[in-house]
N, C-alpha and C. Protein backbone atom coordinates (compact mmCIF):
# COMPACT_ATOMS: atom_id res chain seq x y z
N UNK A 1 1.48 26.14 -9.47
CA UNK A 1 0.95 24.91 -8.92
C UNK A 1 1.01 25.02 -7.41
N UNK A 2 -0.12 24.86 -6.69
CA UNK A 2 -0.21 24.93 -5.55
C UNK A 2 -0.29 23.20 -5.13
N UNK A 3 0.11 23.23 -3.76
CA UNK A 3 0.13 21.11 -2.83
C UNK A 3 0.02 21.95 -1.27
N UNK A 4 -0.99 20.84 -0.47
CA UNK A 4 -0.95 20.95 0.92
C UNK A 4 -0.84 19.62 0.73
N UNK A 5 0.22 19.13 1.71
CA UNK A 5 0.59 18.06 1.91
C UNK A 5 0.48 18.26 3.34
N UNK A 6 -0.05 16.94 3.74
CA UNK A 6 -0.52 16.26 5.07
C UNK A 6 0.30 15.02 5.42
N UNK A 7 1.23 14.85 6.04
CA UNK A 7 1.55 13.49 7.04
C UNK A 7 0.44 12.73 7.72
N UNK A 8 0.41 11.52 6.96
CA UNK A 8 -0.47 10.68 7.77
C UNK A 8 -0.44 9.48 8.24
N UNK A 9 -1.36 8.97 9.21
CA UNK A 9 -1.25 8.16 9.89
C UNK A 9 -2.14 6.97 9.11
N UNK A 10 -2.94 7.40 8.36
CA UNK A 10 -3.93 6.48 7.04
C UNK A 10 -4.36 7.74 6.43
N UNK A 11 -5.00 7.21 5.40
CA UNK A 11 -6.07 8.38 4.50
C UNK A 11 -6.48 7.34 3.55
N UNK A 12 -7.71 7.80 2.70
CA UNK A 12 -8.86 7.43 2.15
C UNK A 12 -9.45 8.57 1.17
N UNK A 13 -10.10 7.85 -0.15
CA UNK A 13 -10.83 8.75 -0.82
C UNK A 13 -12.03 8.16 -1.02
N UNK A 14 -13.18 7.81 -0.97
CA UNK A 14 -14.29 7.76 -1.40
C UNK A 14 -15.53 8.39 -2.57
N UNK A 15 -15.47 7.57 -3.28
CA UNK A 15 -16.38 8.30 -4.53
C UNK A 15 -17.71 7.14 -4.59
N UNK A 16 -18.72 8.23 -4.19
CA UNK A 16 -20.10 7.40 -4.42
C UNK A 16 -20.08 6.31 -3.66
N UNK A 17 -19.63 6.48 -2.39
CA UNK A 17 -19.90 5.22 -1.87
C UNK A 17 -18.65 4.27 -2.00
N UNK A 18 -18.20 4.60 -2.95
CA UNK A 18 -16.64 3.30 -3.27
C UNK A 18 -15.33 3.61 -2.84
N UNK A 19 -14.75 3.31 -2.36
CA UNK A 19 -13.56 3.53 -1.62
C UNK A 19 -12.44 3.02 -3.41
N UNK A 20 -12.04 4.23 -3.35
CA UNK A 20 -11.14 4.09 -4.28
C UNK A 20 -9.86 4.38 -4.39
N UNK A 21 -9.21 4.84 -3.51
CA UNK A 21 -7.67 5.01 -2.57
C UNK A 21 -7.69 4.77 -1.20
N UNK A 22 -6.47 3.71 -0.61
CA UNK A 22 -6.65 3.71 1.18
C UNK A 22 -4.92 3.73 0.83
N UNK A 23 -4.19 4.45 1.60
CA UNK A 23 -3.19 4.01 2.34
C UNK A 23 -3.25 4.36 3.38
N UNK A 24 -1.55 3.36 4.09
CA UNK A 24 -1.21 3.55 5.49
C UNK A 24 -0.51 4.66 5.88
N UNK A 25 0.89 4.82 6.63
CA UNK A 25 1.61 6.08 6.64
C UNK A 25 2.26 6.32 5.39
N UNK A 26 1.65 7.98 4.86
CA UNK A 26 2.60 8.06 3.90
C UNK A 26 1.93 9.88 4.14
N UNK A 27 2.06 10.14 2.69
CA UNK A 27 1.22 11.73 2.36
C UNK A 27 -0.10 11.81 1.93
N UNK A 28 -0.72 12.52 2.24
CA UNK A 28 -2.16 13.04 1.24
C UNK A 28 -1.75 14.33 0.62
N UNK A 29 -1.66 14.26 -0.74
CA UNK A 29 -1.41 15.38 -1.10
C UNK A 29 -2.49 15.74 -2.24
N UNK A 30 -2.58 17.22 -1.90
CA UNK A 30 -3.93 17.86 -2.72
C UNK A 30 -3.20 18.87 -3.39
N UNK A 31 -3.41 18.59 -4.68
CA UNK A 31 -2.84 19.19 -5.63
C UNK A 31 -4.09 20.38 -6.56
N UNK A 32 -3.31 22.05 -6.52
CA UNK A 32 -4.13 22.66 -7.37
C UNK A 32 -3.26 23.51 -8.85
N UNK A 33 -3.97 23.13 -9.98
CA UNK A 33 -2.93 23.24 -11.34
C UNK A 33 -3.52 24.71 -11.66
N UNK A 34 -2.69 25.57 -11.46
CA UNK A 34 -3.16 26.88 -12.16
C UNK A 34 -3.20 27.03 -13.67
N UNK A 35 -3.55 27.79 -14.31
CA UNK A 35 -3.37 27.91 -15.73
C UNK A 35 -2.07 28.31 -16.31
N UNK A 36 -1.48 29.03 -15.96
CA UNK A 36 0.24 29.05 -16.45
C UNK A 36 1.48 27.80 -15.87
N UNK A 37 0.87 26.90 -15.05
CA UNK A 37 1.81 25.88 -15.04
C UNK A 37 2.78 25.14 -15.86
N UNK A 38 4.02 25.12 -15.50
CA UNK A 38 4.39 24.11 -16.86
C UNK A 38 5.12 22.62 -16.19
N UNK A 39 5.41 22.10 -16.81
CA UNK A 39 6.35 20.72 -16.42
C UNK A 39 7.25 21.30 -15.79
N UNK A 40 8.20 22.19 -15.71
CA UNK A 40 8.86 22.69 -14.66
C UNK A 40 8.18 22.63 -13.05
N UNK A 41 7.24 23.04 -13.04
CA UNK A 41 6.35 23.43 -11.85
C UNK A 41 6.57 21.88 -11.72
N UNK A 42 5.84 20.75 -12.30
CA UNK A 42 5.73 19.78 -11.83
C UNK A 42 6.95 18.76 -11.38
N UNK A 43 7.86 18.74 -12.14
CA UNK A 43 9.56 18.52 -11.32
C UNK A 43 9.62 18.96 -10.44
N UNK A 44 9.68 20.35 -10.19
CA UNK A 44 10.32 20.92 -9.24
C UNK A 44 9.82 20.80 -7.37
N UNK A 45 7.88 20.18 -8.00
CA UNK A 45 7.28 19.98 -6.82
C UNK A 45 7.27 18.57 -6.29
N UNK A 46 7.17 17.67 -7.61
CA UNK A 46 7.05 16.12 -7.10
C UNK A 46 8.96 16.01 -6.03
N UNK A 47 10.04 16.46 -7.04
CA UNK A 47 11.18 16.03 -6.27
C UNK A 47 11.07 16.74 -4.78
N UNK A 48 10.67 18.03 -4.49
CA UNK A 48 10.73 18.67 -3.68
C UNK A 48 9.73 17.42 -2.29
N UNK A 49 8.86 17.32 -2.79
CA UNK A 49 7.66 16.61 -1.54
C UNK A 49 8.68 15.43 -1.36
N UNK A 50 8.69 14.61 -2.59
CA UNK A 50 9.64 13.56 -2.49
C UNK A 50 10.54 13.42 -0.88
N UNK A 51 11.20 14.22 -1.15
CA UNK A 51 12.47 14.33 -0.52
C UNK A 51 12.50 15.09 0.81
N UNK A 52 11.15 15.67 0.90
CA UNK A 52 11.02 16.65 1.93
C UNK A 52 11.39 15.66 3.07
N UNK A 53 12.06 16.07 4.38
CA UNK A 53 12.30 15.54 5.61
C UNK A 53 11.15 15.77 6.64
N UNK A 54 10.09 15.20 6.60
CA UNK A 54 9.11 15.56 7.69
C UNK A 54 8.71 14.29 8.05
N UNK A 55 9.49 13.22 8.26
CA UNK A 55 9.21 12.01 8.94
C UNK A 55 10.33 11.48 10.11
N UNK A 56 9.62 11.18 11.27
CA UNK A 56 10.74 10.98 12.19
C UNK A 56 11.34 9.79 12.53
N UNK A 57 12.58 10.20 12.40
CA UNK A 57 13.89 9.32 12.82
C UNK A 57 13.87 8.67 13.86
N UNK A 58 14.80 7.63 14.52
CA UNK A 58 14.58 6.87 15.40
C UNK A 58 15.13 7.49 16.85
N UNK A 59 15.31 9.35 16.85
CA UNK A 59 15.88 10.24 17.89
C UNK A 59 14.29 10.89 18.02
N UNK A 60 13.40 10.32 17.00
CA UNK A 60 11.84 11.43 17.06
C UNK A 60 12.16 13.14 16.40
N UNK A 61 13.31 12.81 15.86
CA UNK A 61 13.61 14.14 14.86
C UNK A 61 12.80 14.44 13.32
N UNK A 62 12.65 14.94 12.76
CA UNK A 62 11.77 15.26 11.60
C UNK A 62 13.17 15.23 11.37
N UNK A 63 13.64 13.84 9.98
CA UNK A 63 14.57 13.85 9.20
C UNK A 63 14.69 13.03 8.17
N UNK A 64 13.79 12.04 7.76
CA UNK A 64 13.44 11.05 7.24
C UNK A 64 12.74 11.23 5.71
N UNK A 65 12.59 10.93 4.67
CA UNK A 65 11.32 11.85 3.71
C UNK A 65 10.70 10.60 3.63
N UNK A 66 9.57 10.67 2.81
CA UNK A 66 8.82 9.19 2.43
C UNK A 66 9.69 8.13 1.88
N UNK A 67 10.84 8.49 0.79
CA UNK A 67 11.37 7.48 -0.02
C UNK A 67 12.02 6.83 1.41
N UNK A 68 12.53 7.32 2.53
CA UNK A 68 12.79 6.59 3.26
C UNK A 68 13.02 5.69 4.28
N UNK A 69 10.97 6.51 4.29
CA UNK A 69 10.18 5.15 5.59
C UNK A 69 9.27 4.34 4.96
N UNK A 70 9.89 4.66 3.21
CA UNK A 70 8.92 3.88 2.18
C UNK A 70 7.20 3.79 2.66
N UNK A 71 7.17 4.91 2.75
CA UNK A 71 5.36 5.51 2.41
C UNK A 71 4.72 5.41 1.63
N UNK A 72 3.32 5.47 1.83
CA UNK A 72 2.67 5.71 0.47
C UNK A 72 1.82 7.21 -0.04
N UNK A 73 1.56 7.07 -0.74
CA UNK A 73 0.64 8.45 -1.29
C UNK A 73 -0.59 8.14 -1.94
N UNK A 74 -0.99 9.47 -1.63
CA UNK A 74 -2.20 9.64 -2.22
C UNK A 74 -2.20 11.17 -2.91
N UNK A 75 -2.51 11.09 -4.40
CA UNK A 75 -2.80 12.51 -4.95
C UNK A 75 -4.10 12.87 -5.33
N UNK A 76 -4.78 13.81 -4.72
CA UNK A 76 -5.96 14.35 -5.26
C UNK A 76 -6.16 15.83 -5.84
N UNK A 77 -6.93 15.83 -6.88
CA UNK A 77 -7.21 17.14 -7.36
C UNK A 77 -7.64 18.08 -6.78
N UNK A 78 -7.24 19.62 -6.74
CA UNK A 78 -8.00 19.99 -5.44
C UNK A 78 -7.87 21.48 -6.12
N UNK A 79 -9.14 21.53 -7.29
CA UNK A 79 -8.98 23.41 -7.51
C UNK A 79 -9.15 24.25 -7.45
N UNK A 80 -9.72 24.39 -5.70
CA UNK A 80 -10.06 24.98 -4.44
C UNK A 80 -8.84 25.61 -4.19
N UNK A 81 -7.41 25.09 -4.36
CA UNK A 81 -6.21 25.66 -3.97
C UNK A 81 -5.99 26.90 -4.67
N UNK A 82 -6.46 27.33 -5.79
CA UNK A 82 -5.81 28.19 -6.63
C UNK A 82 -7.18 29.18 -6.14
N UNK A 83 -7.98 29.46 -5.37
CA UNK A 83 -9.01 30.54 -4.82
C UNK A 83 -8.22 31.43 -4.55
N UNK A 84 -9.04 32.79 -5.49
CA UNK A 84 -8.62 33.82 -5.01
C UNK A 84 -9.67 34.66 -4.15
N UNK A 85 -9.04 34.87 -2.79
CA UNK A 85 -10.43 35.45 -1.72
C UNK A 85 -10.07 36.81 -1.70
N UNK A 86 -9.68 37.16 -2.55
CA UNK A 86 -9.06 39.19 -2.02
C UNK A 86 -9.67 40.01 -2.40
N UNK A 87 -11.09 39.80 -3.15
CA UNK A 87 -12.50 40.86 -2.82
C UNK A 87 -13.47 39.95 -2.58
N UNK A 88 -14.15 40.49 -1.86
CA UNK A 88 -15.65 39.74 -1.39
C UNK A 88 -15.32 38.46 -0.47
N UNK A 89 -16.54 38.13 -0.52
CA UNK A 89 -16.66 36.41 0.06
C UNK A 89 -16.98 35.05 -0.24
N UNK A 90 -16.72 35.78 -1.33
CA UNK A 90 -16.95 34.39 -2.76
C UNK A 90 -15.38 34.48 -3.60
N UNK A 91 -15.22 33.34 -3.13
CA UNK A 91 -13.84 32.41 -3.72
C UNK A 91 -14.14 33.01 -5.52
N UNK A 92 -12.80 33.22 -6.04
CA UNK A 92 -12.84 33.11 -7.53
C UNK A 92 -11.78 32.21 -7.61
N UNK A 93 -12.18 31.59 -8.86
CA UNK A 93 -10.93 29.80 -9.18
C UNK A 93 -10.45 30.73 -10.87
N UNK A 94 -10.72 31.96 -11.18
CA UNK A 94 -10.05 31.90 -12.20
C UNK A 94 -8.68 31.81 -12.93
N UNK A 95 -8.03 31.50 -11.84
CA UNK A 95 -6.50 31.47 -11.74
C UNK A 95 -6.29 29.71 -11.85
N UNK A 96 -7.30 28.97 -11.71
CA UNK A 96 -7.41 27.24 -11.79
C UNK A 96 -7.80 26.88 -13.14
N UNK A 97 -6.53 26.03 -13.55
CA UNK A 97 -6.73 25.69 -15.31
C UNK A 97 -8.03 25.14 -15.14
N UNK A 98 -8.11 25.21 -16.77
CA UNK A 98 -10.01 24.35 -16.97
C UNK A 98 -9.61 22.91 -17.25
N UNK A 99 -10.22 21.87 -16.98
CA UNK A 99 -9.82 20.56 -17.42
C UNK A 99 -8.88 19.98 -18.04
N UNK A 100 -9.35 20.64 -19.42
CA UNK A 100 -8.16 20.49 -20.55
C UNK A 100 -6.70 20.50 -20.24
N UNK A 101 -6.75 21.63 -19.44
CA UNK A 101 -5.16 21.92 -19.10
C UNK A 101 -4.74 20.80 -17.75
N UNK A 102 -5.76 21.19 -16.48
CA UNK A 102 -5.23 20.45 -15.59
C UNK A 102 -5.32 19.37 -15.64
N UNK A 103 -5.88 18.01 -16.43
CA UNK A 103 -6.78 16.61 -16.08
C UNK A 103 -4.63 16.63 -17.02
N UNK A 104 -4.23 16.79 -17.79
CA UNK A 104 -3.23 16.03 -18.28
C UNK A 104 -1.84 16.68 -17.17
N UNK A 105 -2.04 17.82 -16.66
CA UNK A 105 -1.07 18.09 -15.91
C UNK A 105 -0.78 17.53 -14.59
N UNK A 106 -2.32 17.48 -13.92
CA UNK A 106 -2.30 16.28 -12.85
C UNK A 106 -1.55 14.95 -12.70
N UNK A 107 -1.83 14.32 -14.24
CA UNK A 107 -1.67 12.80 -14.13
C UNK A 107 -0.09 13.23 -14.42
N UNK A 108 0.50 14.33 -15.09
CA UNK A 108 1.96 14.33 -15.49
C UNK A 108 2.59 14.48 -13.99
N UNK A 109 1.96 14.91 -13.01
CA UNK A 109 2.55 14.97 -11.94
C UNK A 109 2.40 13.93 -10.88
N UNK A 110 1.81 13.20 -10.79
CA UNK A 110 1.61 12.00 -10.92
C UNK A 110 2.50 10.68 -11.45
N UNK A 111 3.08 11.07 -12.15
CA UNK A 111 3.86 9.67 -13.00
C UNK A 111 4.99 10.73 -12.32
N UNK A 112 5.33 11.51 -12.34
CA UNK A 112 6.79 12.64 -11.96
C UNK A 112 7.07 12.05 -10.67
N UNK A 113 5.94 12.48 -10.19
CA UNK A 113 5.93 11.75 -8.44
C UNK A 113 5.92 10.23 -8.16
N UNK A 114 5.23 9.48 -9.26
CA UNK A 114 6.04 7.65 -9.26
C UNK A 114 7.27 7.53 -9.08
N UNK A 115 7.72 8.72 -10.38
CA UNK A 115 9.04 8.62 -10.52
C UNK A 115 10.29 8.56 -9.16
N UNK A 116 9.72 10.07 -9.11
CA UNK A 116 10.61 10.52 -8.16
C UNK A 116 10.72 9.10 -6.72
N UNK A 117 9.32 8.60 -6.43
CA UNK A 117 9.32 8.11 -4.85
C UNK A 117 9.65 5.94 -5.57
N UNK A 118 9.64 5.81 -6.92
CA UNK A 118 10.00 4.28 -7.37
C UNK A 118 8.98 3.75 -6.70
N UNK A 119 7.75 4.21 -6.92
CA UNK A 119 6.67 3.39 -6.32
C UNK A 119 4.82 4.15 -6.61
N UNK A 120 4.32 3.46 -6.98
CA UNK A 120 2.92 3.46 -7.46
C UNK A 120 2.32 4.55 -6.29
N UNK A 121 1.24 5.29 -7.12
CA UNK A 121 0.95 6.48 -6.22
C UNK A 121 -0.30 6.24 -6.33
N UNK A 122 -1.31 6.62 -5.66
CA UNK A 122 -2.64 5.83 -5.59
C UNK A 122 -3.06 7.76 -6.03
N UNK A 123 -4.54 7.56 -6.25
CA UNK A 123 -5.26 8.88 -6.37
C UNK A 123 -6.85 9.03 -5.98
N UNK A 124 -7.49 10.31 -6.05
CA UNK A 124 -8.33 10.62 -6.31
C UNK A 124 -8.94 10.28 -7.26
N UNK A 125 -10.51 11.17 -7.81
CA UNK A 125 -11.37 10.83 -9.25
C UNK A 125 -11.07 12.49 -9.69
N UNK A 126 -10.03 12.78 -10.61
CA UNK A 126 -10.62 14.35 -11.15
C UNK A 126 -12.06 14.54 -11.14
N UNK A 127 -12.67 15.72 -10.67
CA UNK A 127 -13.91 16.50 -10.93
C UNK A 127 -14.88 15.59 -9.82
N UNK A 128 -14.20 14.52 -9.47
CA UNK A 128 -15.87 13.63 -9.00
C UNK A 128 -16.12 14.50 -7.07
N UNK A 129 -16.92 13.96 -7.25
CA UNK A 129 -17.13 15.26 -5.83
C UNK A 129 -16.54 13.99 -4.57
N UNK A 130 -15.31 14.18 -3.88
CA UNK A 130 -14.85 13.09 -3.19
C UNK A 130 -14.82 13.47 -1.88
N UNK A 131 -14.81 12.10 -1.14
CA UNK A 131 -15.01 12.20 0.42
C UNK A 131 -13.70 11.87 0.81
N UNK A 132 -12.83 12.76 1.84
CA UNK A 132 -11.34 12.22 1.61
C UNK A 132 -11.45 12.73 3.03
N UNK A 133 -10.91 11.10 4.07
CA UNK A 133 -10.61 10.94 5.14
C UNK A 133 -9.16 10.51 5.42
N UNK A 134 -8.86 11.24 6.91
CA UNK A 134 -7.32 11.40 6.81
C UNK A 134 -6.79 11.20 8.55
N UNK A 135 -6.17 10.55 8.97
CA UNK A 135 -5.27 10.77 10.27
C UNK A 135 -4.41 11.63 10.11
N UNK A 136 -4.28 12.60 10.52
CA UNK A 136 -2.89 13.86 9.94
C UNK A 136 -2.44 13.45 11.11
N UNK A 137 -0.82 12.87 10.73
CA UNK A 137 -0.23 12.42 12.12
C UNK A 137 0.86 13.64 11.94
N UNK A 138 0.62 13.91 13.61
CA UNK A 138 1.68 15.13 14.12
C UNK A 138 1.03 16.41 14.90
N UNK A 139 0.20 16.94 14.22
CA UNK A 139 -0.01 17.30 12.69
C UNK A 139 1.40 17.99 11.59
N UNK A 140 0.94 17.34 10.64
CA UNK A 140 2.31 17.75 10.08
C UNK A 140 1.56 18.51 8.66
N UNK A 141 1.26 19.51 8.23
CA UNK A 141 0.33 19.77 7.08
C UNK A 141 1.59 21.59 6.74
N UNK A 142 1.67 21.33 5.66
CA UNK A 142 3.22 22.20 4.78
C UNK A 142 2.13 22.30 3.27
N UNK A 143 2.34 23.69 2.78
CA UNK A 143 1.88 24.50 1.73
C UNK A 143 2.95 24.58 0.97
N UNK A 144 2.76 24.61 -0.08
CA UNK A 144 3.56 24.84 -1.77
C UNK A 144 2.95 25.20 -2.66
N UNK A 145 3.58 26.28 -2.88
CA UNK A 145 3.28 27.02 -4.34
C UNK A 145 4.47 27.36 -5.42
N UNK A 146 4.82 26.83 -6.15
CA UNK A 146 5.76 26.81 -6.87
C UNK A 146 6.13 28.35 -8.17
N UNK A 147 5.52 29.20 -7.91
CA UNK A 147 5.44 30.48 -8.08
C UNK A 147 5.66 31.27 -6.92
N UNK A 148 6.11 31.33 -6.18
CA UNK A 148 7.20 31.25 -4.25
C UNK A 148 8.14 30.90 -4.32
């Protein structure tokens, strides 16, 4: 399971015109479900972001995580992450589960990540082709791959 998580200052998803996620400061996180993922992967990543310290303290130190400037989130599907570019110049996603697998692993990570942060997580549309606008405050933007 691959996440680029972004610190932000707002973010937004748009589908067709409809605005269907806005928060204020919290994460955008773009999530990609490979095909050997398991619920492990997904524990191990929701507590990890959870808790990560990349929000600053009242010294302007990166020490803070979301649960404790009470942020919000946003999760979107993203199975662009799992591209493999290491021949040619055409991306291969065959390493990115097919629906079946990811559309239930997503949402399991998803409720993991409610869990973990005690608070409603807003999202993306699986598959829908989305317009996702973002303030990356800092910039603060951190990669995860949970096979690392």
């Amino acid at each position: 399971m691959k996440a680029v998580i972004q610190r932000v200052k707002h973010a937004s998803v748009t589908v067709e015109g409809v605005r269907i996620a806005d928060i204020k400061k919290g994460l955008l996180i773009l999530l990609g479900v490979a095909e050997n993922d398991t619920q492990e992967d997904i524990n191990w990543l929701a507590k990890k972001i959870a808790n990560l310290r990349i929000f600053n303290d009242e010294n302007n130190v990166m020490n803070n995580s979301l649960i404790n400037v009470d942020g919000e989130a946003i999760v979107v599907s993203q199975f662009t992450l799992q591209a493999s570019t290491k021949k040619g110049n055409r991306p291969s996603y065959i390493k990115a589960a097919k629906p079946e697998i990811a559309i239930p692993m997503y949402e399991a990570f998803v409720r993991q990540f409610e869990s973990e942060i005690s608070k409603e997580v807003q999202t993306g549309e699986f598959g829908a082709d989305m317009k996702v606008e973002l303030l990356n405050d800092g910039p603060v933007t951190i990669l995860f791959d949970t096979k690392n």
